[in-house]
Protein backbone atom coordinates (compact mmCIF):
# COMPACT_ATOMS: atom_id res chain seq x y z
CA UNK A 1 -31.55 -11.06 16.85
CA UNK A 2 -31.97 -11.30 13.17
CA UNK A 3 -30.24 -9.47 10.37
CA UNK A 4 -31.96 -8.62 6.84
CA UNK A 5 -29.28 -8.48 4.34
CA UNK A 6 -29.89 -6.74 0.95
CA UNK A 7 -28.77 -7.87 -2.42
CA UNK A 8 -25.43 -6.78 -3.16
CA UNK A 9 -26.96 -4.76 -5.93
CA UNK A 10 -29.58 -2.75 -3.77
CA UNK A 11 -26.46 -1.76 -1.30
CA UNK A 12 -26.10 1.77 -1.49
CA UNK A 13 -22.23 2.85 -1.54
CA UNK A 14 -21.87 5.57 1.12
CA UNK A 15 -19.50 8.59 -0.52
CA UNK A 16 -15.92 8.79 -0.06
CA UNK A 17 -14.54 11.78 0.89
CA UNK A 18 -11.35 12.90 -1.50
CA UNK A 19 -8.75 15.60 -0.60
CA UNK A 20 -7.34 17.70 -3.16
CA UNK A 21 -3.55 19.35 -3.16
CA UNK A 22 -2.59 17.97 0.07
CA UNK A 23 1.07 19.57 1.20
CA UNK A 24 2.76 17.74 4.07
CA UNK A 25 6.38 18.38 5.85
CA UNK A 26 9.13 16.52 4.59
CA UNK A 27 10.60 15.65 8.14
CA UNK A 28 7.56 13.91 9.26
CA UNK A 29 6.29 12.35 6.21
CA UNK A 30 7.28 8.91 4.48
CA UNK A 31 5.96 6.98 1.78
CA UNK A 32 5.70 3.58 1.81
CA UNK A 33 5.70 1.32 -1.42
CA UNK A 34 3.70 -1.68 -0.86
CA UNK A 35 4.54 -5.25 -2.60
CA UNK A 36 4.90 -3.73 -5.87
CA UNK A 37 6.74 -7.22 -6.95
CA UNK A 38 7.06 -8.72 -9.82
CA UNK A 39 4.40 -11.54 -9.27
CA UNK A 40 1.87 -9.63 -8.76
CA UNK A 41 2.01 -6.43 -11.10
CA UNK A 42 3.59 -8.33 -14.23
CA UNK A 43 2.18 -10.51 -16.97
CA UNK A 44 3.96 -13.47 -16.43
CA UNK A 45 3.52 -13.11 -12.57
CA UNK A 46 1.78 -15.51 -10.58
CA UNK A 47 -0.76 -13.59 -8.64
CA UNK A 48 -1.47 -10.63 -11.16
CA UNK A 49 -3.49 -8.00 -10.53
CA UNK A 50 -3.87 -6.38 -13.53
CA UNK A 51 -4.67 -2.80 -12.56
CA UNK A 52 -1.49 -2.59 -10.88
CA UNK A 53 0.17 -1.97 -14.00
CA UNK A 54 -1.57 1.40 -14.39
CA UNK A 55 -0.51 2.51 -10.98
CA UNK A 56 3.54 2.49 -11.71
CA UNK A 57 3.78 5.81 -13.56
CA UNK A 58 1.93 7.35 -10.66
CA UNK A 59 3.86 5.82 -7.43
CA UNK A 60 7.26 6.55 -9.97
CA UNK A 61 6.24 10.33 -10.17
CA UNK A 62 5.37 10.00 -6.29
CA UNK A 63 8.79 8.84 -5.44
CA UNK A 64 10.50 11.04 -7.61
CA UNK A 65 8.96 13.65 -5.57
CA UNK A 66 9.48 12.08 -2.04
CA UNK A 67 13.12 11.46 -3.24
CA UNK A 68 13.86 15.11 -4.47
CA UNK A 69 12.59 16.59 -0.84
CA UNK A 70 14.30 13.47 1.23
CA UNK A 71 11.62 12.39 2.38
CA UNK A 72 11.74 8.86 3.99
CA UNK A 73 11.16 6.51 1.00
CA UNK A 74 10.67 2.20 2.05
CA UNK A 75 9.03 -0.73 0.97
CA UNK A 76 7.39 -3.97 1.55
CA UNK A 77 8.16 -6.92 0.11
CA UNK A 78 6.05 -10.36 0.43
CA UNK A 79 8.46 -12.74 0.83
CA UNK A 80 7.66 -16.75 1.30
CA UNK A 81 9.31 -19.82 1.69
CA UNK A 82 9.27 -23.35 0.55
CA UNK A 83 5.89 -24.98 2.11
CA UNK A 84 4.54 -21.83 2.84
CA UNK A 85 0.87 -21.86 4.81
CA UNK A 86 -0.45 -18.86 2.50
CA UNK A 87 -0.07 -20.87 -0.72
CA UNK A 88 -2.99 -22.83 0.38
CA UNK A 89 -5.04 -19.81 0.76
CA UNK A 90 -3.23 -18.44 -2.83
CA UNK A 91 -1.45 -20.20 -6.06
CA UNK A 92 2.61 -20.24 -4.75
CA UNK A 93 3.58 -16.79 -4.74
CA UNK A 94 6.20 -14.11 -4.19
CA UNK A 95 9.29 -17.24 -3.39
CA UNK A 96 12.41 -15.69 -2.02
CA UNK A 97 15.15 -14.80 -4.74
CA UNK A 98 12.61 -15.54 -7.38
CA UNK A 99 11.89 -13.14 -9.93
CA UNK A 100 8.55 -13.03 -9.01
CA UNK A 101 9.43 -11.90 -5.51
CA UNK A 102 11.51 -8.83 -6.63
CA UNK A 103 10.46 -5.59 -6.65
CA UNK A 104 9.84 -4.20 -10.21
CA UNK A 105 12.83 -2.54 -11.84
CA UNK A 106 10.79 0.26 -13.01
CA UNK A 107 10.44 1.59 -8.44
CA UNK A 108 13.86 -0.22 -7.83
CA UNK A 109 14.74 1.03 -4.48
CA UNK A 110 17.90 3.49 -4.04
CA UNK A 111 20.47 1.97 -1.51
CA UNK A 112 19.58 4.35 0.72
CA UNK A 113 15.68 3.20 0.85
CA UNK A 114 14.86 0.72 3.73
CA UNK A 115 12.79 -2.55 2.23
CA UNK A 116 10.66 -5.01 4.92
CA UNK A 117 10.40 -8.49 3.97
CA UNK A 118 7.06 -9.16 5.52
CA UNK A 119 5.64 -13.03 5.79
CA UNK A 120 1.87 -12.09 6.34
CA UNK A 121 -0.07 -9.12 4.68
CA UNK A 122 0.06 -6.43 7.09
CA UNK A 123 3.77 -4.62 6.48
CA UNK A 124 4.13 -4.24 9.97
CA UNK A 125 3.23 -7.50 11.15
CA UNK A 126 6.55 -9.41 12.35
CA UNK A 127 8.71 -6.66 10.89
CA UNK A 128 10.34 -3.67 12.04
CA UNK A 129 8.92 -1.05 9.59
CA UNK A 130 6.91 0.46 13.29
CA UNK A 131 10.55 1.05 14.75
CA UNK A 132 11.95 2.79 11.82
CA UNK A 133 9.06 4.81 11.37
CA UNK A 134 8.31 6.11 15.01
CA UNK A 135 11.85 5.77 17.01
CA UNK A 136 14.55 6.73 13.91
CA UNK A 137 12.74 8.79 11.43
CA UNK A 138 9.97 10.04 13.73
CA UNK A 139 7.23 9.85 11.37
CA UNK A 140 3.79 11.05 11.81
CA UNK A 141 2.60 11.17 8.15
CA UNK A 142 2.44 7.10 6.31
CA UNK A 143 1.82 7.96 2.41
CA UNK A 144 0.76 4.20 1.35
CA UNK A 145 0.96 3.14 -2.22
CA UNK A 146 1.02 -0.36 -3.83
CA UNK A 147 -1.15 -3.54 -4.14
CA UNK A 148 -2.94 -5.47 -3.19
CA UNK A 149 -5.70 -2.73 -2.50
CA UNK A 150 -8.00 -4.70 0.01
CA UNK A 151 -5.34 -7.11 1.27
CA UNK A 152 -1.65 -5.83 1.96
CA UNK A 153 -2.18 -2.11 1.51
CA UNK A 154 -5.68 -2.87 4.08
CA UNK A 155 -4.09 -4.25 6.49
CA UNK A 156 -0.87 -2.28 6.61
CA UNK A 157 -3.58 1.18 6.78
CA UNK A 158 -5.45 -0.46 9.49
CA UNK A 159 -1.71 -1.26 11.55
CA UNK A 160 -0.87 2.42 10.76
CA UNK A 161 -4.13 3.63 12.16
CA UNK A 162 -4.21 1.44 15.50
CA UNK A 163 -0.61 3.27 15.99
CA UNK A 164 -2.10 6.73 15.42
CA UNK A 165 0.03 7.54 12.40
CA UNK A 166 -1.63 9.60 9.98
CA UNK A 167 -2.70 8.15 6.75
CA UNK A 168 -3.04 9.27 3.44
CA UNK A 169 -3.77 7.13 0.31
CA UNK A 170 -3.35 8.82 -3.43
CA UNK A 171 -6.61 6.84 -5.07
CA UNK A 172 -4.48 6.16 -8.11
CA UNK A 173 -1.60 4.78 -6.81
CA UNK A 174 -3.55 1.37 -5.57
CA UNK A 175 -4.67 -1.84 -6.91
CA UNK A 176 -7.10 -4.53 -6.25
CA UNK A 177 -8.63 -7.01 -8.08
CA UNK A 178 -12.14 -5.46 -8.46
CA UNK A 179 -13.53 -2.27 -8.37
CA UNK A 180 -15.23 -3.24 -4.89
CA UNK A 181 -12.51 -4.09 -3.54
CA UNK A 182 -11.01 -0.52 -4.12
CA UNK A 183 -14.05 1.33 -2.76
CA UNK A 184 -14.05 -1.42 0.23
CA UNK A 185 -10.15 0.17 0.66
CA UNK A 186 -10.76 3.85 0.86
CA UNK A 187 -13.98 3.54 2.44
CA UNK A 188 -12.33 1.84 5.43
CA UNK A 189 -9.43 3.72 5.66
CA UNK A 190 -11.36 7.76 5.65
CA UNK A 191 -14.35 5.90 7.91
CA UNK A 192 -12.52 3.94 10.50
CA UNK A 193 -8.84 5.83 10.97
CA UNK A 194 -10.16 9.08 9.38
CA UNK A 195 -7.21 8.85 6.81
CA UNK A 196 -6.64 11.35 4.12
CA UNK A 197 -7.96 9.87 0.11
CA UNK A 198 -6.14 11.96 -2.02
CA UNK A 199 -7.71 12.23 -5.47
CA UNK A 200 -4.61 11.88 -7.34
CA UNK A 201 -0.70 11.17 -6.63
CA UNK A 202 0.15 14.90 -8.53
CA UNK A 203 -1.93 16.13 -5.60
CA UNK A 204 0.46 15.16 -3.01
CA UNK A 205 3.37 17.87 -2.41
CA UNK A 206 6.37 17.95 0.33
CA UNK A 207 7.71 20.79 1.81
């Protein structure tokens, strides 16, 4: 069997569905922060991704929100170690007790705000951000923010999907590289695990 692959520039992108003033319960929703570190969202960081600055005000008005309803508010955090097999994939990244590996002061988690130092992309991979979320808190609502669009915040949706939890992603409240690699994001996560792309973060309301 052959395939015949168009140019990238005669692909047509299929639409993206977007949700508008989406209310979910408190009790069963949480929002989950991901890698919103230092290395990668500021200047002097060593994996930027620019666009990630522009996303801060919006996850910080998010969290404001999740915080004033109690909803269940965590994080991931990319955390690496000396020698660490992904630096040969990326420039040396995200070191534990580095600045570049802490979480930026302006979405500095309250004490009270679980964080999950995660070694691989996906925020559930080797951690226990599944047990939190389905055995103590009883979540069935994942709100993901964060960066790296494609990458981290990919592969965490897909993990939340294969476990059934329902997804919903605020468009402006993620980051990647390139605009592809945004559409790539949302267009996975409404096609394969029929999550929720919520136009904007001021759409998203608790009850």
């Amino acid at each position: 069997m052959t395939f015949n692959f168009l140019p990238l520039d005669k692909v047509d992108v299929p639409k993206i569905p977007i949700k508008k003033n989406v209310t979910l319960p408190s009790s069963k929703t949480a929002l989950i922060i991901v890698d919103m570190q230092n290395d990668f969202v500021k200047d002097k960081g060593s994996l930027l991704v620019s666009s990630a600055k522009e996303t801060i005000s919006n996850i910080k008005g998010l969290l404001s929100s999740a915080r004033r309803t109690n909803t269940v508010v965590s994080y991931t955090q990319d955390t690496h170690f000396k020698d660490d097999k992904e630096w040969t994939i990326w420039p040396k990244h995200c070191e534990k007790n580095s600045w570049g590996w802490e979480i930026i002061k302006e979405l500095k988690p309250n004490k009270n705000e679980m964080i999950f130092q995660k070694n691989r992309y996906d925020g559930f991979y080797g951690t226990t951000l599944n047990h939190y979320l389905s055995n103590v808190w009883k979540i069935e609502n994942l709100i993901i923010t964060g960066t790296v669009s494609n990458i981290c915040v990919a592969q965490t949706a897909a993990s939340a999907g294969l476990r059934w939890y329902n997804i919903i992603i605020p468009a402006d409240s993620i980051s990647s590289i390139t605009e592809f690699d945004q559409a790539l994001t949302l267009r996975q996560v409404s096609f394969l695990f029929n999550g929720l792309i919520v136009r904007s973060s001021k759409d998203i309301k608790f009850k």
